[in-house]
PDB file of N, CA and C in Angstrom:
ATOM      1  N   UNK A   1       0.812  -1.186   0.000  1.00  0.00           N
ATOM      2  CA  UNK A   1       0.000   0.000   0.000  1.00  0.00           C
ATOM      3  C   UNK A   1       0.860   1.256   0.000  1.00  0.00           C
ATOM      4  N   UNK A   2       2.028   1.383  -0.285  1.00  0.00           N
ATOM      5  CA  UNK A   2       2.958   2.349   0.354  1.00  0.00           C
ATOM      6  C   UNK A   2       2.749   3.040   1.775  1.00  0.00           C
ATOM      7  N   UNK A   3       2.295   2.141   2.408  1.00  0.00           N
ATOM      8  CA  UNK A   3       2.321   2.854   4.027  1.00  0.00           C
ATOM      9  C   UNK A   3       2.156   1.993   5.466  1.00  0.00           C
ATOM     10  N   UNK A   4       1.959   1.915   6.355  1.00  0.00           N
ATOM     11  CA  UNK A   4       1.947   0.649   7.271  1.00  0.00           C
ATOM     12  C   UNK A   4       0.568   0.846   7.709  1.00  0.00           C
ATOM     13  N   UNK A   5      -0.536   0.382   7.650  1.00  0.00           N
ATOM     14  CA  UNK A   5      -1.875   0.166   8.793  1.00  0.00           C
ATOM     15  C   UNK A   5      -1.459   0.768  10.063  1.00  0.00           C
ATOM     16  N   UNK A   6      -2.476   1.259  10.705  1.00  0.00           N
ATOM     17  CA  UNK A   6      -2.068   1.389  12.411  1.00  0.00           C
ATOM     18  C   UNK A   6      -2.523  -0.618  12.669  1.00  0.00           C
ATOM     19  N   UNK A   7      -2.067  -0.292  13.427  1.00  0.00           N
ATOM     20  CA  UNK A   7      -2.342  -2.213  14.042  1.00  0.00           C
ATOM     21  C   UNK A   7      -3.543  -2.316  14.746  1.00  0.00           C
ATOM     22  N   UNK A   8      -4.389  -1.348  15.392  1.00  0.00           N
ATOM     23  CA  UNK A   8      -5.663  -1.479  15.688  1.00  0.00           C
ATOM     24  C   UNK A   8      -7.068  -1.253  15.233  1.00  0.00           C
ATOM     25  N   UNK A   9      -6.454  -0.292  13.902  1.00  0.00           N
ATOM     26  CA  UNK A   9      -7.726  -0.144  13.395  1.00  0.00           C
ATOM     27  C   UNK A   9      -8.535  -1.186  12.373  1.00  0.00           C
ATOM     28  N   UNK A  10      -9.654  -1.092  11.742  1.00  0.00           N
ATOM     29  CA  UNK A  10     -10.137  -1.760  10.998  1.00  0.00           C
ATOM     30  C   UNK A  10      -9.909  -1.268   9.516  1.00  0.00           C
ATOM     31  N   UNK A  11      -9.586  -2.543   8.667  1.00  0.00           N
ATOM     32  CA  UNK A  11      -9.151  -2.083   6.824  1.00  0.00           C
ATOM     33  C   UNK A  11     -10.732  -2.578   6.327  1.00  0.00           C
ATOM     34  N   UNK A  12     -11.192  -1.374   5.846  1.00  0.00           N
ATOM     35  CA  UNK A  12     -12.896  -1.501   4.764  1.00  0.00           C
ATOM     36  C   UNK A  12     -12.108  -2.180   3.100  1.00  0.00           C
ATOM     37  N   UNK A  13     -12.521  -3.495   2.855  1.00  0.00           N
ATOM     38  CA  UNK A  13     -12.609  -3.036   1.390  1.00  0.00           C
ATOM     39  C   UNK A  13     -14.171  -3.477   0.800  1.00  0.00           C
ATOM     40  N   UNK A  14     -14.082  -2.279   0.139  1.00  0.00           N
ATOM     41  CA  UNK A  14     -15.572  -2.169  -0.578  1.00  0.00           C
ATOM     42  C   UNK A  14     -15.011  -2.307  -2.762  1.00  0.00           C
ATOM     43  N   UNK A  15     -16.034  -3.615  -2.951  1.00  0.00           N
ATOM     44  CA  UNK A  15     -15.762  -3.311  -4.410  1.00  0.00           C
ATOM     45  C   UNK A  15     -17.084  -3.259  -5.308  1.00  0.00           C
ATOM     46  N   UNK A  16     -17.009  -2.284  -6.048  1.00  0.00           N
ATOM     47  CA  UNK A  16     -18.251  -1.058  -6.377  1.00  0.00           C
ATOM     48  C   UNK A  16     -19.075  -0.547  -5.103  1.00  0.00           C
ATOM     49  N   UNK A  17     -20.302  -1.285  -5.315  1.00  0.00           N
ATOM     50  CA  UNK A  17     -20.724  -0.036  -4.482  1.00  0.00           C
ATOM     51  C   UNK A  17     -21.465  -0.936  -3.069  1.00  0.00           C
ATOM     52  N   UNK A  18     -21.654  -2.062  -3.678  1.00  0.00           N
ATOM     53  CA  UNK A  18     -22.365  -3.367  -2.582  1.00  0.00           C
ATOM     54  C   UNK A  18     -21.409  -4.055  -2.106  1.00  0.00           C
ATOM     55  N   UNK A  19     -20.172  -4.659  -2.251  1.00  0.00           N
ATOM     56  CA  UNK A  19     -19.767  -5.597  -1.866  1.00  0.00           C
ATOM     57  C   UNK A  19     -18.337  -4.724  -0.630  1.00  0.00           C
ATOM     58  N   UNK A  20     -18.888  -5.448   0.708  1.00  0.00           N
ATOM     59  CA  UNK A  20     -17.725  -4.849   1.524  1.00  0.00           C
ATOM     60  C   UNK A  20     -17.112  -5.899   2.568  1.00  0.00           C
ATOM     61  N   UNK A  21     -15.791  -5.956   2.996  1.00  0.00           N
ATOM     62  CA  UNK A  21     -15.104  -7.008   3.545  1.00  0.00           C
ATOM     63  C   UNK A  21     -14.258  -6.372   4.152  1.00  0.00           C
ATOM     64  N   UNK A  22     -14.548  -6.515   5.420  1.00  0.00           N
ATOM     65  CA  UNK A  22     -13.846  -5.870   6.984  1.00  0.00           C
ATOM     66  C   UNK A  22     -12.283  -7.199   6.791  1.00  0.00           C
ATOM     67  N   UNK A  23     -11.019  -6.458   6.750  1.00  0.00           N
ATOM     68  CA  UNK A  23      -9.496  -6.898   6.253  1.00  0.00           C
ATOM     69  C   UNK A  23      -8.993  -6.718   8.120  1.00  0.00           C
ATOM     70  N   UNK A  24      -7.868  -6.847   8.065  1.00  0.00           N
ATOM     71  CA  UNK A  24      -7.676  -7.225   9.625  1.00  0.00           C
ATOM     72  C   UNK A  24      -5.742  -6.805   9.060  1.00  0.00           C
ATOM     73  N   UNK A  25      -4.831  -5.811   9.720  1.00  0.00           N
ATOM     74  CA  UNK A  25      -3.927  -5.168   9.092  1.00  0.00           C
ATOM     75  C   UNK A  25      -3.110  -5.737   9.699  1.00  0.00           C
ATOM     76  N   UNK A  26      -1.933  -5.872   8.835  1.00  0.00           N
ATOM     77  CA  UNK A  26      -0.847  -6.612   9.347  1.00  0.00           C
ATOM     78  C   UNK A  26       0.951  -5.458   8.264  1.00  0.00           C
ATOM     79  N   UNK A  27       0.952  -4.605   8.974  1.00  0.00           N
ATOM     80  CA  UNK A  27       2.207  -3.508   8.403  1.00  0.00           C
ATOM     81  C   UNK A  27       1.574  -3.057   7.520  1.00  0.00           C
ATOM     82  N   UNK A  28       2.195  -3.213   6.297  1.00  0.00           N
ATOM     83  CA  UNK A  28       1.633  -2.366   4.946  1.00  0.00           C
ATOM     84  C   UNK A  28       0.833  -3.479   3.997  1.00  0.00           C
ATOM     85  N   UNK A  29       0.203  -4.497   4.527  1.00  0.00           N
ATOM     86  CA  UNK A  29      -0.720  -4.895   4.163  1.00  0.00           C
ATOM     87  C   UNK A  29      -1.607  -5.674   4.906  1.00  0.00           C
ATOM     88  N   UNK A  30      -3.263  -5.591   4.401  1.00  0.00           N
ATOM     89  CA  UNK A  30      -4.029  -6.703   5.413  1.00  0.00           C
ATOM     90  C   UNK A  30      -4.982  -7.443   4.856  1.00  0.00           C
ATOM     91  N   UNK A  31      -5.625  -8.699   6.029  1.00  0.00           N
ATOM     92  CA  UNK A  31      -5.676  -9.629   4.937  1.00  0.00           C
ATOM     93  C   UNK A  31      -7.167 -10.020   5.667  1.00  0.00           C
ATOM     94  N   UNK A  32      -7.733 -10.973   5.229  1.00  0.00           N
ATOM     95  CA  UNK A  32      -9.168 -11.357   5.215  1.00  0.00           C
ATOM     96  C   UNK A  32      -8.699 -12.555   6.724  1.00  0.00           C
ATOM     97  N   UNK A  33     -10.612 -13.094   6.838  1.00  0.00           N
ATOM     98  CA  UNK A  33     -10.313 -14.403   7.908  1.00  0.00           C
ATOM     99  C   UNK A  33     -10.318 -15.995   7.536  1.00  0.00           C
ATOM    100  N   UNK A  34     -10.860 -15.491   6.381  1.00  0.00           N
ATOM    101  CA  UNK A  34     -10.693 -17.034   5.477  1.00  0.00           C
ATOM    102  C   UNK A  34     -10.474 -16.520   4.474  1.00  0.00           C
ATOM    103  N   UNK A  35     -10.096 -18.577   3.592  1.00  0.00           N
ATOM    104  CA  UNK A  35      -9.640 -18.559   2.251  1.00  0.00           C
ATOM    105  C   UNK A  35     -11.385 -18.522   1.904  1.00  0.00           C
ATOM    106  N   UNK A  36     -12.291 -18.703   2.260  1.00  0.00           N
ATOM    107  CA  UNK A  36     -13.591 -18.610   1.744  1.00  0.00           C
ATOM    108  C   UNK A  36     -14.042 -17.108   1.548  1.00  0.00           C
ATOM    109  N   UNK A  37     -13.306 -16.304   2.134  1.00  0.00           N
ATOM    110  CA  UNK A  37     -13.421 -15.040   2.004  1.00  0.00           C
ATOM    111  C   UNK A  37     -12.573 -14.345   0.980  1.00  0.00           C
ATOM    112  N   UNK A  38     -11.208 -14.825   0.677  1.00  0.00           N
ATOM    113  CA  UNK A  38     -10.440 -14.720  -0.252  1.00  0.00           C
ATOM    114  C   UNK A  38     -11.385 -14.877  -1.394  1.00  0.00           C
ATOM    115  N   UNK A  39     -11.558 -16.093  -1.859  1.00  0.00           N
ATOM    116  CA  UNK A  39     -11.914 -16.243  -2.801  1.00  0.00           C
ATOM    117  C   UNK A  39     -13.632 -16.090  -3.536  1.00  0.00           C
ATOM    118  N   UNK A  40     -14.784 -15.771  -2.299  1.00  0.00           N
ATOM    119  CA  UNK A  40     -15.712 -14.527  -2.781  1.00  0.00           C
ATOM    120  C   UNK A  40     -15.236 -13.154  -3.213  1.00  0.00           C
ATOM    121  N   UNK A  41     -13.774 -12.443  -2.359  1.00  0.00           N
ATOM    122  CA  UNK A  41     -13.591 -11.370  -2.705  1.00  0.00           C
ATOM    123  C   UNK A  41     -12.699 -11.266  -4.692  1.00  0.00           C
ATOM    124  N   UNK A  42     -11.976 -12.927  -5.178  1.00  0.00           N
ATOM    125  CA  UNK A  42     -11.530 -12.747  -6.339  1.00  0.00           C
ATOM    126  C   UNK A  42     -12.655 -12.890  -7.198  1.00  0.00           C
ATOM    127  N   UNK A  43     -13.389 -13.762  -7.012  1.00  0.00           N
ATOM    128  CA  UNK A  43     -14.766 -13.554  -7.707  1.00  0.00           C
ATOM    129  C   UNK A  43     -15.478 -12.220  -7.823  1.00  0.00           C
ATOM    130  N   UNK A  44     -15.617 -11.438  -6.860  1.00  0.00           N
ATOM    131  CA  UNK A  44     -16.117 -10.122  -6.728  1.00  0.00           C
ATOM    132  C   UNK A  44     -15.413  -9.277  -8.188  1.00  0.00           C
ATOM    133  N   UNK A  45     -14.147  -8.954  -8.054  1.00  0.00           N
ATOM    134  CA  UNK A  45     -13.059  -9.201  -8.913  1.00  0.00           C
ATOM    135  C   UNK A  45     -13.179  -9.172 -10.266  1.00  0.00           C
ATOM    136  N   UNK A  46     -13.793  -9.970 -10.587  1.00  0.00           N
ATOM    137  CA  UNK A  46     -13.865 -10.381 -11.808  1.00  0.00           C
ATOM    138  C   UNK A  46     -14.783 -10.129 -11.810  1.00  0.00           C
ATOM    139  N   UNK A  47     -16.008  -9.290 -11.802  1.00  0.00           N
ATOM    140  CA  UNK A  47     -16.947  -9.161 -12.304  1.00  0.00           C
ATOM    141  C   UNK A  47     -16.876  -7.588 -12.197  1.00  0.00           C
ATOM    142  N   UNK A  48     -16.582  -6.736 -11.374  1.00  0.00           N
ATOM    143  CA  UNK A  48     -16.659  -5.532 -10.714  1.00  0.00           C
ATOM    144  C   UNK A  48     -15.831  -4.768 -11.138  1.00  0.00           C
ATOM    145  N   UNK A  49     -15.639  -3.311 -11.235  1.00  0.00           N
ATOM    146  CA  UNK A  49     -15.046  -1.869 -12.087  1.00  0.00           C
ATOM    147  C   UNK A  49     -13.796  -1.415 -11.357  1.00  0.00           C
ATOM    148  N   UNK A  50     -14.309  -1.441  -9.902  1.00  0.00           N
ATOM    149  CA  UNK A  50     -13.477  -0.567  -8.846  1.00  0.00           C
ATOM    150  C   UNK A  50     -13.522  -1.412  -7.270  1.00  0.00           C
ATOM    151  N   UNK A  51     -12.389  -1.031  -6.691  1.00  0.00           N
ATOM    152  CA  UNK A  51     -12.136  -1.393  -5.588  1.00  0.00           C
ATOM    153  C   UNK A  51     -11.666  -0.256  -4.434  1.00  0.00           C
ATOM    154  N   UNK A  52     -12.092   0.010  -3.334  1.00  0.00           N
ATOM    155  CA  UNK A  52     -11.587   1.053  -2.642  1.00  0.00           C
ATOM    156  C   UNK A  52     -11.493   0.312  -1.123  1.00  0.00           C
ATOM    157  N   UNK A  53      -9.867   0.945  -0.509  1.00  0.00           N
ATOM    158  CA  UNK A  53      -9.595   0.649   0.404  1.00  0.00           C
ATOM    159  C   UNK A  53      -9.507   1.825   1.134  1.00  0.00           C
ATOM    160  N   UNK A  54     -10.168   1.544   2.574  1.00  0.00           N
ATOM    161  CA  UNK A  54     -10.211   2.023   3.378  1.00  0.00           C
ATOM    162  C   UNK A  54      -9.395   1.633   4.785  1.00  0.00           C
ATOM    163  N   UNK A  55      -8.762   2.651   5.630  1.00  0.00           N
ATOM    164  CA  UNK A  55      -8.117   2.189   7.141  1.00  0.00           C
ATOM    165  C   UNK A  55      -7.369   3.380   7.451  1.00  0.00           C
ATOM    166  N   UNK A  56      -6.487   3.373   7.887  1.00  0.00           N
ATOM    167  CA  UNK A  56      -5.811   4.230   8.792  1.00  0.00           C
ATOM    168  C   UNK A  56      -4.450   3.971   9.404  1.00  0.00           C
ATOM    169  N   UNK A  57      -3.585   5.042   8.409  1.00  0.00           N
ATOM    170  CA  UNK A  57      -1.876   4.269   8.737  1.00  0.00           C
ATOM    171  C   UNK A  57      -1.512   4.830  10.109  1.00  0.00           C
ATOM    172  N   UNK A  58      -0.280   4.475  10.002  1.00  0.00           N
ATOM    173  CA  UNK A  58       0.400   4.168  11.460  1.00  0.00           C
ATOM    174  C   UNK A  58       0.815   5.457  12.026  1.00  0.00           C
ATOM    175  N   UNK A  59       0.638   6.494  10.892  1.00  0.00           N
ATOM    176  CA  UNK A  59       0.674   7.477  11.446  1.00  0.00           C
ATOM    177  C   UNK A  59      -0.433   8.507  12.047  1.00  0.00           C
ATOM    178  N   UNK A  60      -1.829   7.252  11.906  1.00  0.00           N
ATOM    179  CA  UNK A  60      -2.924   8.305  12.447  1.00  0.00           C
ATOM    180  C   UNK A  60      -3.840   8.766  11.623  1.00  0.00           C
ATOM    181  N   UNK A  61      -3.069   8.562  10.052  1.00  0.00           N
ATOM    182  CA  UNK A  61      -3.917   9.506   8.842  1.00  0.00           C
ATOM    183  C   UNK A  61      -5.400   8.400   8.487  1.00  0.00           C
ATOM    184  N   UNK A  62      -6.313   9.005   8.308  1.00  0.00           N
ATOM    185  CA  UNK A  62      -7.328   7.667   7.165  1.00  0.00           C
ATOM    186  C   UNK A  62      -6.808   8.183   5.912  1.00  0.00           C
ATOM    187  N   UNK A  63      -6.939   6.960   5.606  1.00  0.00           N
ATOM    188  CA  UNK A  63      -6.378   6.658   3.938  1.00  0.00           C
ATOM    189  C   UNK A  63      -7.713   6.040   2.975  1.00  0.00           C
ATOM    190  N   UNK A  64      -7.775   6.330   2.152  1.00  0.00           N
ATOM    191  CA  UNK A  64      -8.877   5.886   0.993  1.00  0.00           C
ATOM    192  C   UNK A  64      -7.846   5.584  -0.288  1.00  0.00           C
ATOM    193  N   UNK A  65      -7.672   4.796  -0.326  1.00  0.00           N
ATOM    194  CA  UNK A  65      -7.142   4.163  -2.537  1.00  0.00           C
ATOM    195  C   UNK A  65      -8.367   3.492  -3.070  1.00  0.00           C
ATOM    196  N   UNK A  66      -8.032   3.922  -4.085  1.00  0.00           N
ATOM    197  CA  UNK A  66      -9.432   3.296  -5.143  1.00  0.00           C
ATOM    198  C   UNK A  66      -8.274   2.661  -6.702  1.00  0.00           C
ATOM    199  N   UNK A  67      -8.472   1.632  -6.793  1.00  0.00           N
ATOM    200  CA  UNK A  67      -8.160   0.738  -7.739  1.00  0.00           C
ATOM    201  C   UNK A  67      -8.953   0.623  -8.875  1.00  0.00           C
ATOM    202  N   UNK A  68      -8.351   0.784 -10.085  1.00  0.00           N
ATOM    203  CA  UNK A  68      -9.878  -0.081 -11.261  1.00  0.00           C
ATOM    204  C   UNK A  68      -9.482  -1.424 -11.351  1.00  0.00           C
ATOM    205  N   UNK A  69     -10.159  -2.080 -11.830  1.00  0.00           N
ATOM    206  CA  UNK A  69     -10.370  -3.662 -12.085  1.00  0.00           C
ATOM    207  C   UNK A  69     -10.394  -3.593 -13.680  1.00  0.00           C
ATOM    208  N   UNK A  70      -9.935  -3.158 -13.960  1.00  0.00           N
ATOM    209  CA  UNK A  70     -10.111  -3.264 -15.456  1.00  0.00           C
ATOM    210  C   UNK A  70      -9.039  -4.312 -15.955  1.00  0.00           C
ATOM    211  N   UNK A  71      -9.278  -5.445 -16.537  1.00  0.00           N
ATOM    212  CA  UNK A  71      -8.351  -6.397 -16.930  1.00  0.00           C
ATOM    213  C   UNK A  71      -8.030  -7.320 -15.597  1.00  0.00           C
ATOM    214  N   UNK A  72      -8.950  -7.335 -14.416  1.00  0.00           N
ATOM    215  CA  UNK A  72      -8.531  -8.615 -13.929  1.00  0.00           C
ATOM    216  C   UNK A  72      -8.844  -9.696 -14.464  1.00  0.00           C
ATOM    217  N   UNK A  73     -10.170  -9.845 -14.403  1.00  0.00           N
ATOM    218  CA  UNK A  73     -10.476 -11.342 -15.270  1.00  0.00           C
ATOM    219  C   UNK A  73      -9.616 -11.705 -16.111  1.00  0.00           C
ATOM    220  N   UNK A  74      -9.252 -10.760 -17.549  1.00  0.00           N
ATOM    221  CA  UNK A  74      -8.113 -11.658 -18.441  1.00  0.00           C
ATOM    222  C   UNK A  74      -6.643 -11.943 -17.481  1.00  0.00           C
ATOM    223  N   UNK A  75      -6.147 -11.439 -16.894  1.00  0.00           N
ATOM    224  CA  UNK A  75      -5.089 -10.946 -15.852  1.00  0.00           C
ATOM    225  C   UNK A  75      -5.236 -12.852 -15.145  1.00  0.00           C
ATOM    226  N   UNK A  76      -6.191 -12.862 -14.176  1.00  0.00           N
ATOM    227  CA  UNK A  76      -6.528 -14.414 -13.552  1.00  0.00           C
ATOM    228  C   UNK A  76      -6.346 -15.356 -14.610  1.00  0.00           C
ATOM    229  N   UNK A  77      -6.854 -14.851 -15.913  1.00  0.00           N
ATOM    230  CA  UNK A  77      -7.319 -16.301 -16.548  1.00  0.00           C
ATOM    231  C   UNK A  77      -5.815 -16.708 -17.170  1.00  0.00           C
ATOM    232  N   UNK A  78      -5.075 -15.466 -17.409  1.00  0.00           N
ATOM    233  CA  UNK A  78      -3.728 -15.758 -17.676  1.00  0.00           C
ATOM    234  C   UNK A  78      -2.936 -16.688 -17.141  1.00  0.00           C
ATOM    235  N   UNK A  79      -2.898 -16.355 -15.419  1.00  0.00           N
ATOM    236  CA  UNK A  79      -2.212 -16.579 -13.857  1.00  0.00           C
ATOM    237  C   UNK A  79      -2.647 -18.476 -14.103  1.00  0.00           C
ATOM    238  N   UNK A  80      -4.139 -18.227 -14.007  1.00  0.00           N
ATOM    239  CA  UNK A  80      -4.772 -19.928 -14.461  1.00  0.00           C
ATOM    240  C   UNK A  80      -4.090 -20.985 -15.452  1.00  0.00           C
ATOM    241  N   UNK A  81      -3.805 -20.247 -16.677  1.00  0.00           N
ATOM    242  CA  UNK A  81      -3.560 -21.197 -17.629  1.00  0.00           C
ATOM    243  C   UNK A  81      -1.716 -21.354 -17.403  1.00  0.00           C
ATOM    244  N   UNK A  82      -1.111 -20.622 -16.902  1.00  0.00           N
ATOM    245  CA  UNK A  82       0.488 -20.464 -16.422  1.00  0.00           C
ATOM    246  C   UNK A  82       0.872 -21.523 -15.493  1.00  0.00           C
ATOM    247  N   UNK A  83      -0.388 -21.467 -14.546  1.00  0.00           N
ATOM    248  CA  UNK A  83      -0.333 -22.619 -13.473  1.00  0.00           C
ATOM    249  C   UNK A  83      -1.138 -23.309 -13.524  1.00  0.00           C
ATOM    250  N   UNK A  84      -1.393 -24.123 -14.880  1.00  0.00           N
ATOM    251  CA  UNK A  84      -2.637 -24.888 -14.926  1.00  0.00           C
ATOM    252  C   UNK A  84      -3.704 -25.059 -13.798  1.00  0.00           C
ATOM    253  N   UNK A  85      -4.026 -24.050 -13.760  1.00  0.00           N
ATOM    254  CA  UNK A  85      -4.962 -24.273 -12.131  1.00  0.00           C
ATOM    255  C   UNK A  85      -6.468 -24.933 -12.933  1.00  0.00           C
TER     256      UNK A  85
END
């Protein structure tokens, strides 16, 4: 993320405008509580425009990034056929 989480707060990610998943921060990145959650959120992913993260670095600041999704799906299906998954 270029920055570290504070370690107590909560990471929002919201992708478009319905789908949101409370992340749990670990330095400059954070991560979900399951792989069942992982992998509703790559599905999300692939269907969806934008992604925005929400939390609050270590220095106190809230932070908002917003990502496009544009080209994940081909991006995965690439990753898929590389590692025959």
């Amino acid at each position: 993320m270029g920055y570290n989480f504070a370690s107590y707060g909560p990471v929002q990610l919201r992708i478009d405008r319905d789908k949101e998943y409370p992340l749990y921060p670990d330095g400059d990145t954070a991560w979900t509580q399951s792989l069942r959650t992982d992998q509703e959120i790559v599905d999300a992913f692939a269907t969806s425009s934008r992604m925005v993260v929400q939390g609050r670095s270590s220095a106190g600041i809230d932070v908002i990034d917003t990502y496009g999704l544009s080209g994940f799906s081909e991006a995965l299906d690439m990753i898929d056929r590389a590692c025959s998954v």
